[in-house]
Protein backbone atom coordinates (compact mmCIF):
# COMPACT_ATOMS: atom_id res chain seq x y z
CA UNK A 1 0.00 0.00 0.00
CA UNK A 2 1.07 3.52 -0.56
CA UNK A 3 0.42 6.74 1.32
CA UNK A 4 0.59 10.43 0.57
CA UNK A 5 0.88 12.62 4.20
CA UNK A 6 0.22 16.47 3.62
CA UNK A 7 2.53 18.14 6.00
CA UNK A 8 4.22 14.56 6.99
CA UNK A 9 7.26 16.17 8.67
CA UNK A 10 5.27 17.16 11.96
CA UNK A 11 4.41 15.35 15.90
CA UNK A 12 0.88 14.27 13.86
CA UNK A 13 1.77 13.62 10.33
CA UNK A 14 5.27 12.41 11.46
CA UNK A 15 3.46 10.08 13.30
CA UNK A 16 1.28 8.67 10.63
CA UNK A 17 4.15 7.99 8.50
CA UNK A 18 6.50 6.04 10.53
CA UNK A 19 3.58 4.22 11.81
CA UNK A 20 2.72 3.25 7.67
CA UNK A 21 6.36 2.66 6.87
CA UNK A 22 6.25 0.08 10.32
CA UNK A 23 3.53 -1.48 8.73
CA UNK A 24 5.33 -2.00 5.00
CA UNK A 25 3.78 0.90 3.14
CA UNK A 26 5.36 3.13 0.70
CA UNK A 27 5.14 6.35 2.41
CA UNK A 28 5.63 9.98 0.75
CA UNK A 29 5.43 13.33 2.85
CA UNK A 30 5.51 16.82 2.07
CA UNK A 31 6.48 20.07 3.67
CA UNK A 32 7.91 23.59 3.01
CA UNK A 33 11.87 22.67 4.25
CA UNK A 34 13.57 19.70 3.42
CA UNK A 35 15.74 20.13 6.72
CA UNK A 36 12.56 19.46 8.87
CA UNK A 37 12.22 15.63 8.02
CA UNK A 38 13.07 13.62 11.04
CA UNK A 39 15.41 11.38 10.38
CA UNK A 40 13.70 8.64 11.64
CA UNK A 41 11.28 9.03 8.83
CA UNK A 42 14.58 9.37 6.01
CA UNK A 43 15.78 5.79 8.33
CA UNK A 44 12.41 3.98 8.09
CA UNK A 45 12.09 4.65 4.06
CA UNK A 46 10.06 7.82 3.81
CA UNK A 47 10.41 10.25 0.78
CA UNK A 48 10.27 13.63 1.27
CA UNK A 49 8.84 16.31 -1.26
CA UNK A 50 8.92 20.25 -1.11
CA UNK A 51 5.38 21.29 -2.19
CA UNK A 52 2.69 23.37 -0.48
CA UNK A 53 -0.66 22.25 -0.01
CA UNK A 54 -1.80 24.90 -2.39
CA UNK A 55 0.30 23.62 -4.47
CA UNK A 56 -2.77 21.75 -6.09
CA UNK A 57 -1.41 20.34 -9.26
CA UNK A 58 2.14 19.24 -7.72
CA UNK A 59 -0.43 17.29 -5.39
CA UNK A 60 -2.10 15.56 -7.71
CA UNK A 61 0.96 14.06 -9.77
CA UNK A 62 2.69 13.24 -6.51
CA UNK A 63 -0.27 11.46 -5.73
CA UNK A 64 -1.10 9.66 -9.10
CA UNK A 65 -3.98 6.64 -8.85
CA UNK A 66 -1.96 4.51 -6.69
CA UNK A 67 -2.34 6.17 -3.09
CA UNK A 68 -4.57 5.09 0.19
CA UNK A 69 -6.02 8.32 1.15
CA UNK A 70 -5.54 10.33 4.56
CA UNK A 71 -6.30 12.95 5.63
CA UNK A 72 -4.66 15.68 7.85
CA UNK A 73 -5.77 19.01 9.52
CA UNK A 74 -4.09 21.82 11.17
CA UNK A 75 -6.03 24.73 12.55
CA UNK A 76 -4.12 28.22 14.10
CA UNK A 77 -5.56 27.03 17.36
CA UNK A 78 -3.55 24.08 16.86
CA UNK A 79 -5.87 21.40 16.33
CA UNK A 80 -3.96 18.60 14.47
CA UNK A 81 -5.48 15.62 13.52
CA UNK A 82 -5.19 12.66 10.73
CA UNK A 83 -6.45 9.42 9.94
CA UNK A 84 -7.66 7.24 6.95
CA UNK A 85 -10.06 9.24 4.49
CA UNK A 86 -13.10 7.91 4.90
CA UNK A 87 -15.91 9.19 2.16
């Protein structure tokens, strides 16, 4: 299985990936600065891509048809939260 985290360099989305790469997936993150991927994450497998979210069409081809969907939110309040997209 493969996985696309928005913002995977973070305590949430961090989270989410090593916990995917544990469990065999292919895991790809993104964020703003390539020096903020833990290196656990660059250890367990993870690939790291500079895009921003609004970045819709650099999304979509990192994505291609082959990714399990989640889903992550951060609010200013600092609400963070992800888990599988569920439609």
């Amino acid at each position: 299985m493969r996985g696309v985290i928005l913002g995977g360099t973070g305590a949430i989305g961090g989270a989410v990936a090593a916990r995917l790469a544990a469990a065999g997936w292919s895991v790809d993150v993104t964020g703003r600065d390539p020096g903020s991927m833990p290196r656990e994450l660059v250890v367990a497998g993870v690939r790291f891509h500079q895009v921003e979210r609004s970045e819709t069409s650099a999304i979509e081809r990192l994505v291609g048809g082959d990714a399990d969907p989640y889903w992550s939110i951060y609010s200013p309040t600092g609400v963070r939260m992800s888990g599988p997209y569920c439609p």
